[in-house]
C-alpha atoms as a PDB file:
ATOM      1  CA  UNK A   1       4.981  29.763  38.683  1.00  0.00           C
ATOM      2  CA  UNK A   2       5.290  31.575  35.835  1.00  0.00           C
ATOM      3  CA  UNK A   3       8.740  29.773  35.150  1.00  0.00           C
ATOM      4  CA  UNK A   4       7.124  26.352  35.152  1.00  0.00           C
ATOM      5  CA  UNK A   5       4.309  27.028  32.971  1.00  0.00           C
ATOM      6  CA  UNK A   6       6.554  28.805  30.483  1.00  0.00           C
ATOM      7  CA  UNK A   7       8.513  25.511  30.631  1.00  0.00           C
ATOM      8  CA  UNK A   8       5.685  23.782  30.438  1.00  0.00           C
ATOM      9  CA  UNK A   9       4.393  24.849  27.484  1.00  0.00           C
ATOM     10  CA  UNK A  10       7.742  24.865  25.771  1.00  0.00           C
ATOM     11  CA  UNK A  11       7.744  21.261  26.110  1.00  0.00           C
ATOM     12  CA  UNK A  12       4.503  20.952  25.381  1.00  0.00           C
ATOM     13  CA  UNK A  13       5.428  22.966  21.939  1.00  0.00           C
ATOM     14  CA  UNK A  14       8.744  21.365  21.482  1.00  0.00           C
ATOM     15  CA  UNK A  15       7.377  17.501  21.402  1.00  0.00           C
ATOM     16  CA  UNK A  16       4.188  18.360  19.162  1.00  0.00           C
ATOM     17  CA  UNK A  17       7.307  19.972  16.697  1.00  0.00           C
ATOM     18  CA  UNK A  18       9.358  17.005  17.087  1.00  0.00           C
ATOM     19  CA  UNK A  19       6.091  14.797  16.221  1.00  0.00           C
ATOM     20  CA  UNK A  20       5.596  17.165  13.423  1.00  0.00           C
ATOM     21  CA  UNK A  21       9.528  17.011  12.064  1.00  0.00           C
ATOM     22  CA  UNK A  22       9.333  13.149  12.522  1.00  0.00           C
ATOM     23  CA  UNK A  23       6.113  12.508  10.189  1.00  0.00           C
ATOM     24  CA  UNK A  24       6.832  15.339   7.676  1.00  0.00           C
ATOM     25  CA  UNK A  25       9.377  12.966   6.021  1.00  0.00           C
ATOM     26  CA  UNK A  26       7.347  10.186   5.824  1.00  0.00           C
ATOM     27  CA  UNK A  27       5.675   9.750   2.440  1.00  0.00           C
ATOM     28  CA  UNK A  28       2.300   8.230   2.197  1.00  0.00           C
ATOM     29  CA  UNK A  29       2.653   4.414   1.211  1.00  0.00           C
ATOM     30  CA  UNK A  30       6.113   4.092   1.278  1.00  0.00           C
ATOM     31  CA  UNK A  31       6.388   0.628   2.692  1.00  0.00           C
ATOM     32  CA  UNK A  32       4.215  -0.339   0.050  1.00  0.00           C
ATOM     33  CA  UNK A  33       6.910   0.767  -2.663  1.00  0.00           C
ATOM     34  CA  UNK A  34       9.505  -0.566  -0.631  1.00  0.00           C
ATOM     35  CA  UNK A  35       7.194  -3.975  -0.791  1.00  0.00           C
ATOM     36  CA  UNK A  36       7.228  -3.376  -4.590  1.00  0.00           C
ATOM     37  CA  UNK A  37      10.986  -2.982  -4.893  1.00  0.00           C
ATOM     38  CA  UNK A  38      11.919  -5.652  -2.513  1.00  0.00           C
ATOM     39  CA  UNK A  39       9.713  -8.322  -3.449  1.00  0.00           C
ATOM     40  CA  UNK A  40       7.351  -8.255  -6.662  1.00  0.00           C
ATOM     41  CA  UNK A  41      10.424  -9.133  -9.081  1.00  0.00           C
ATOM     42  CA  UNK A  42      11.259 -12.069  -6.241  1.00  0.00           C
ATOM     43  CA  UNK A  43      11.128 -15.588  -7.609  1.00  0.00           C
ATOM     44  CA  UNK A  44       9.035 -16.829  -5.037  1.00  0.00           C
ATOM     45  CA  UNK A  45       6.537 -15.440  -2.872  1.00  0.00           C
ATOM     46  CA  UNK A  46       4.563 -16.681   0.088  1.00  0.00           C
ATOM     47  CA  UNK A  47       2.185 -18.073  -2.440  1.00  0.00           C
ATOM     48  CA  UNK A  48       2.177 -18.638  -6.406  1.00  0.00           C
ATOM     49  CA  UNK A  49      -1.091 -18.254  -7.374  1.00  0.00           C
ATOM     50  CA  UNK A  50      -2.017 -17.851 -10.901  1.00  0.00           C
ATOM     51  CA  UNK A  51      -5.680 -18.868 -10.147  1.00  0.00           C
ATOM     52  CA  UNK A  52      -7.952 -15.437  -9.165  1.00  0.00           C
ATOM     53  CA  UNK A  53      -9.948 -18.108  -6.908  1.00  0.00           C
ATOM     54  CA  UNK A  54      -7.082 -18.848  -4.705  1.00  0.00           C
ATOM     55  CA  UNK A  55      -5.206 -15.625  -4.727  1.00  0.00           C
ATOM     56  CA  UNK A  56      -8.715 -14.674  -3.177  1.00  0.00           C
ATOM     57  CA  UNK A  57      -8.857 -17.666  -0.546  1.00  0.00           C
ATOM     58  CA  UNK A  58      -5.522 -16.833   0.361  1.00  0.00           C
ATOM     59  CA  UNK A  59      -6.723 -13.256   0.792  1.00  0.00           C
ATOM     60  CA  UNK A  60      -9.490 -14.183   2.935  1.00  0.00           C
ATOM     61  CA  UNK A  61      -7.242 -16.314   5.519  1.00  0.00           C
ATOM     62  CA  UNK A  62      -5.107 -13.425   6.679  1.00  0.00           C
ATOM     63  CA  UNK A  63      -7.815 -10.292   5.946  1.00  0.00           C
ATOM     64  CA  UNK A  64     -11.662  -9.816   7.207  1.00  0.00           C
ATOM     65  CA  UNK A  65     -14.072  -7.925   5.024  1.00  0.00           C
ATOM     66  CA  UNK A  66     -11.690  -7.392   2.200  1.00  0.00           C
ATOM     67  CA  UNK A  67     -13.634  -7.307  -0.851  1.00  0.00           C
ATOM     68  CA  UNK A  68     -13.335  -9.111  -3.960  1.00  0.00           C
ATOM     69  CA  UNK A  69     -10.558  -9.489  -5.890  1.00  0.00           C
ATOM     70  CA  UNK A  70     -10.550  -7.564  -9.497  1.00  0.00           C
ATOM     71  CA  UNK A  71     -10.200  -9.626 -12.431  1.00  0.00           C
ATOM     72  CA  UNK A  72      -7.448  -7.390 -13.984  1.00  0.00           C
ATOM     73  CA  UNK A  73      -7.305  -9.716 -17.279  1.00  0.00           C
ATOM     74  CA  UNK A  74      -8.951  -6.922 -19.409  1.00  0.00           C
ATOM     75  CA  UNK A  75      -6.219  -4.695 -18.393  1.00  0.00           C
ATOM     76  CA  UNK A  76      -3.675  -7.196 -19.615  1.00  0.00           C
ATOM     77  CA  UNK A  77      -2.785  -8.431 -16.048  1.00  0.00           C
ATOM     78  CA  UNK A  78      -2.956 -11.946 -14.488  1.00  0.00           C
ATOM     79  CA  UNK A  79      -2.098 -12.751 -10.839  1.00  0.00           C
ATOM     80  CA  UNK A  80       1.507 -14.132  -9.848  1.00  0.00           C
ATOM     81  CA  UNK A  81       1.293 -14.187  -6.408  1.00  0.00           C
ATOM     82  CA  UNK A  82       1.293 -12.739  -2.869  1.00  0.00           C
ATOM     83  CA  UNK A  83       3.555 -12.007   0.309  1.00  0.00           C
ATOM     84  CA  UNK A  84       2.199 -11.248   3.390  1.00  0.00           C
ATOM     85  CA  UNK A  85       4.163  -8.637   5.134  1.00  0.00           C
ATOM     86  CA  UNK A  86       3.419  -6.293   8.194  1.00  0.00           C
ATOM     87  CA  UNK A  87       3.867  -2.698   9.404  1.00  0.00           C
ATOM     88  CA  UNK A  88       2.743  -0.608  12.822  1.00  0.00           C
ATOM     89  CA  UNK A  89      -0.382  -1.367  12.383  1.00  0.00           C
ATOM     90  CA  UNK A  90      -0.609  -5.102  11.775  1.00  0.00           C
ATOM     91  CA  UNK A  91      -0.554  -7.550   8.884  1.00  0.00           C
ATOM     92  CA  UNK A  92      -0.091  -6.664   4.971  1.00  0.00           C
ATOM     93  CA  UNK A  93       0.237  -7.782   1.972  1.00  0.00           C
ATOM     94  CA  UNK A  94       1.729  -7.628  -1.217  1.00  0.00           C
ATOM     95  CA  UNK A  95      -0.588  -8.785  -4.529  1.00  0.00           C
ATOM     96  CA  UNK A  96       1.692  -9.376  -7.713  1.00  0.00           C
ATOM     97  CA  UNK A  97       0.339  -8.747 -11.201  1.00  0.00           C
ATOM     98  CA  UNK A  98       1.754  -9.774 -14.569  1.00  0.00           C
ATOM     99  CA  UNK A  99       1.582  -8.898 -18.023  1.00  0.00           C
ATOM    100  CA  UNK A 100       2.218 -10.924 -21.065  1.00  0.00           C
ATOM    101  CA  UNK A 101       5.420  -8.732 -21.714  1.00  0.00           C
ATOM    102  CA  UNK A 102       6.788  -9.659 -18.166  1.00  0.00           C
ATOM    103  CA  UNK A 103       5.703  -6.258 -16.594  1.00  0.00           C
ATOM    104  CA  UNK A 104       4.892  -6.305 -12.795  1.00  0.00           C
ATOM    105  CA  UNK A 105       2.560  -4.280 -10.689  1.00  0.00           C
ATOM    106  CA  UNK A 106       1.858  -4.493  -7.009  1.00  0.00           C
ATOM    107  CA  UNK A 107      -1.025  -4.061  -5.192  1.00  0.00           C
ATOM    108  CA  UNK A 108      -0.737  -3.133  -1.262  1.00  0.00           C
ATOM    109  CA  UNK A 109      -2.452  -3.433   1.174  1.00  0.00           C
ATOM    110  CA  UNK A 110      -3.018  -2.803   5.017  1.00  0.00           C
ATOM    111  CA  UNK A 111      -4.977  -1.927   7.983  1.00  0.00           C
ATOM    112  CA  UNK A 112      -4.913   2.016   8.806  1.00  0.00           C
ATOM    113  CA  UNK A 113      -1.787   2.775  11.150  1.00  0.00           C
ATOM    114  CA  UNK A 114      -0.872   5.644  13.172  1.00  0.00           C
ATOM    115  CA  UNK A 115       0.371   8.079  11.030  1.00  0.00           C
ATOM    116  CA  UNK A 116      -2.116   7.574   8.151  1.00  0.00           C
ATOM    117  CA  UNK A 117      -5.407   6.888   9.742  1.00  0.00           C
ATOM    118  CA  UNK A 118      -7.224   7.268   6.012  1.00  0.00           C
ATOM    119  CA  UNK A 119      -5.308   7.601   2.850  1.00  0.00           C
ATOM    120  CA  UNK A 120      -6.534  10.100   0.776  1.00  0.00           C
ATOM    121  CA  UNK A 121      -7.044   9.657  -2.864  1.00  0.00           C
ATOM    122  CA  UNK A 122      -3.459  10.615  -4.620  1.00  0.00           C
ATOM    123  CA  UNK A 123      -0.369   9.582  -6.085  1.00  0.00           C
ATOM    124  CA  UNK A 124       3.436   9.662  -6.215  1.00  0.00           C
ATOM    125  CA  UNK A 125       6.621   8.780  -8.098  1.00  0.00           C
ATOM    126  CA  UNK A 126       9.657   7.145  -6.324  1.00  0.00           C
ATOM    127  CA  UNK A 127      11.952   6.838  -8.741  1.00  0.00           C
ATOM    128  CA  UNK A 128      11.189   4.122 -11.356  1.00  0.00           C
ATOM    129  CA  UNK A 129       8.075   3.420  -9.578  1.00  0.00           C
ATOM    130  CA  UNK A 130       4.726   5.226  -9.119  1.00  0.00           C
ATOM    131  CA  UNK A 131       2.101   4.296  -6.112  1.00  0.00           C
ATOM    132  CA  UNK A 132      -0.990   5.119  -6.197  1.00  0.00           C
ATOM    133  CA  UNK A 133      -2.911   4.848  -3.147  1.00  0.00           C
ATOM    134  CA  UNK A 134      -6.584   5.493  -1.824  1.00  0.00           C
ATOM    135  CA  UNK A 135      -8.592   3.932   1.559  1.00  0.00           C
ATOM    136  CA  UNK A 136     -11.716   1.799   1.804  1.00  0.00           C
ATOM    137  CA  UNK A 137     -13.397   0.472   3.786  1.00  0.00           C
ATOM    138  CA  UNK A 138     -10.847  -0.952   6.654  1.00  0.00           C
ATOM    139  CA  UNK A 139      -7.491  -0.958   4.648  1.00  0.00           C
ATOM    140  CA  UNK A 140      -5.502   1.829   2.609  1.00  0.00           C
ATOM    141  CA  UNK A 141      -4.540   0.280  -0.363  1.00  0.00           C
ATOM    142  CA  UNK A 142      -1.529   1.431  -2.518  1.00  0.00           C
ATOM    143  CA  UNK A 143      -1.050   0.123  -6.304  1.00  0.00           C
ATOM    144  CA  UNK A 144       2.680   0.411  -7.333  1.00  0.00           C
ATOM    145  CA  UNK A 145       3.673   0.138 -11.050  1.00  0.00           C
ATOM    146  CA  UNK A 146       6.399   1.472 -13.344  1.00  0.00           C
ATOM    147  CA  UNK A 147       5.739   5.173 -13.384  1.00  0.00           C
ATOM    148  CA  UNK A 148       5.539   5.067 -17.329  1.00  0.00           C
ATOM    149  CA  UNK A 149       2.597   2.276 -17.415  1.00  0.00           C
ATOM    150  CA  UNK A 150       0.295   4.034 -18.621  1.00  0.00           C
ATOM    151  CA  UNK A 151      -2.140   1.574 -17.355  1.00  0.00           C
ATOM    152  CA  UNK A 152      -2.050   2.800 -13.736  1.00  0.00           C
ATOM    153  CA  UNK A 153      -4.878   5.457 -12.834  1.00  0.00           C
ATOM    154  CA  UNK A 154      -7.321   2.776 -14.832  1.00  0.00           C
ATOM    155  CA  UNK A 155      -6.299  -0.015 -12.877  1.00  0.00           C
ATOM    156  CA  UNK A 156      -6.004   2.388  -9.906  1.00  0.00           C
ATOM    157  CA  UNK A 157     -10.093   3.539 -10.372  1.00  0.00           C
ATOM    158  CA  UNK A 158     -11.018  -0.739 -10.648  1.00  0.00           C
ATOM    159  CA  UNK A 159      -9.370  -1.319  -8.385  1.00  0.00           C
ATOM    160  CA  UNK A 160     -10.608   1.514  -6.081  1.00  0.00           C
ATOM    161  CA  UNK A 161     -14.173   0.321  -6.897  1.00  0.00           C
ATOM    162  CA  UNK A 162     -13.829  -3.489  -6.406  1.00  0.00           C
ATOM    163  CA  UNK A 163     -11.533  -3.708  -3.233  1.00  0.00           C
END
């Protein structure tokens, strides 16, 4: 008896350190950085859009109770675009942002998965590129930019307040 409970318990123990091993290297938002690198430089995306309006429509076609759009303009930005992608936990997409010098940002987005239920409020650089990411209301959001803009945590805190 007491050789199957101490067996027990060491798989018990051994799976919840596997689960622990297995999410320890995975960095918050890191398909949405992967989104930037892979697709906001692209020449096309699912749709062109340099209209807020119907970047927004679009929006509201694949996403319920997403809010409204920020007009990033007074930041310097105007839309491009969008892709809509997916990951564990269902559809997301990827918002493209220009400037007038030809500088992109992303913005993410994505219904809670698995592994991160709720973002919290932070930030990190990958390389180049710097995400920073937040949650609310249903989606974790993640906006990805050259980690030298400057721009970022203001675009990050309209964006946080809008979405």
């Amino acid at each position: 008896a007491v050789l199957m409970l101490a067996l027990g318990l060491g798989g018990i123990g051994g799976w919840q350190a596997r689960q622990v091993t297995l999410f320890a290297g995975m960095l918050p938002m890191a398909d949405a950085v992967q989104a930037h690198r892979l697709f906001a430089e692209a020449s096309t995306l699912d749709i062109e859009a340099r209209d807020p309006a119907r970047l927004q429509a679009w929006l509201g076609t694949h996403f319920n109770r997403v809010g409204r759009l920020p007009d990033l303009a007074g930041y310097g930005f105007q839309p491009v675009g969008a892709r809509l992608l997916s990951n564990e936990a269902g559809p997301a997409a990827l918002l493209v942002f220009e400037d007038r010098q030809g500088q992109r940002i992303s913005l993410f987005l994505r219904s809670p998965g698995e592994h991160f239920e709720r973002m919290p409020t932070g930030q990190r650089t990958d390389g180049q590129l710097e995400a920073r990411y937040w949650s609310h209301g249903d989606y974790n959001f993640a906006l990805v930019s050259a980690a030298d803009d400057t721009r970022g945590e203001q675009l990050r805190r309209a964006l946080g307040v809008s979405l």
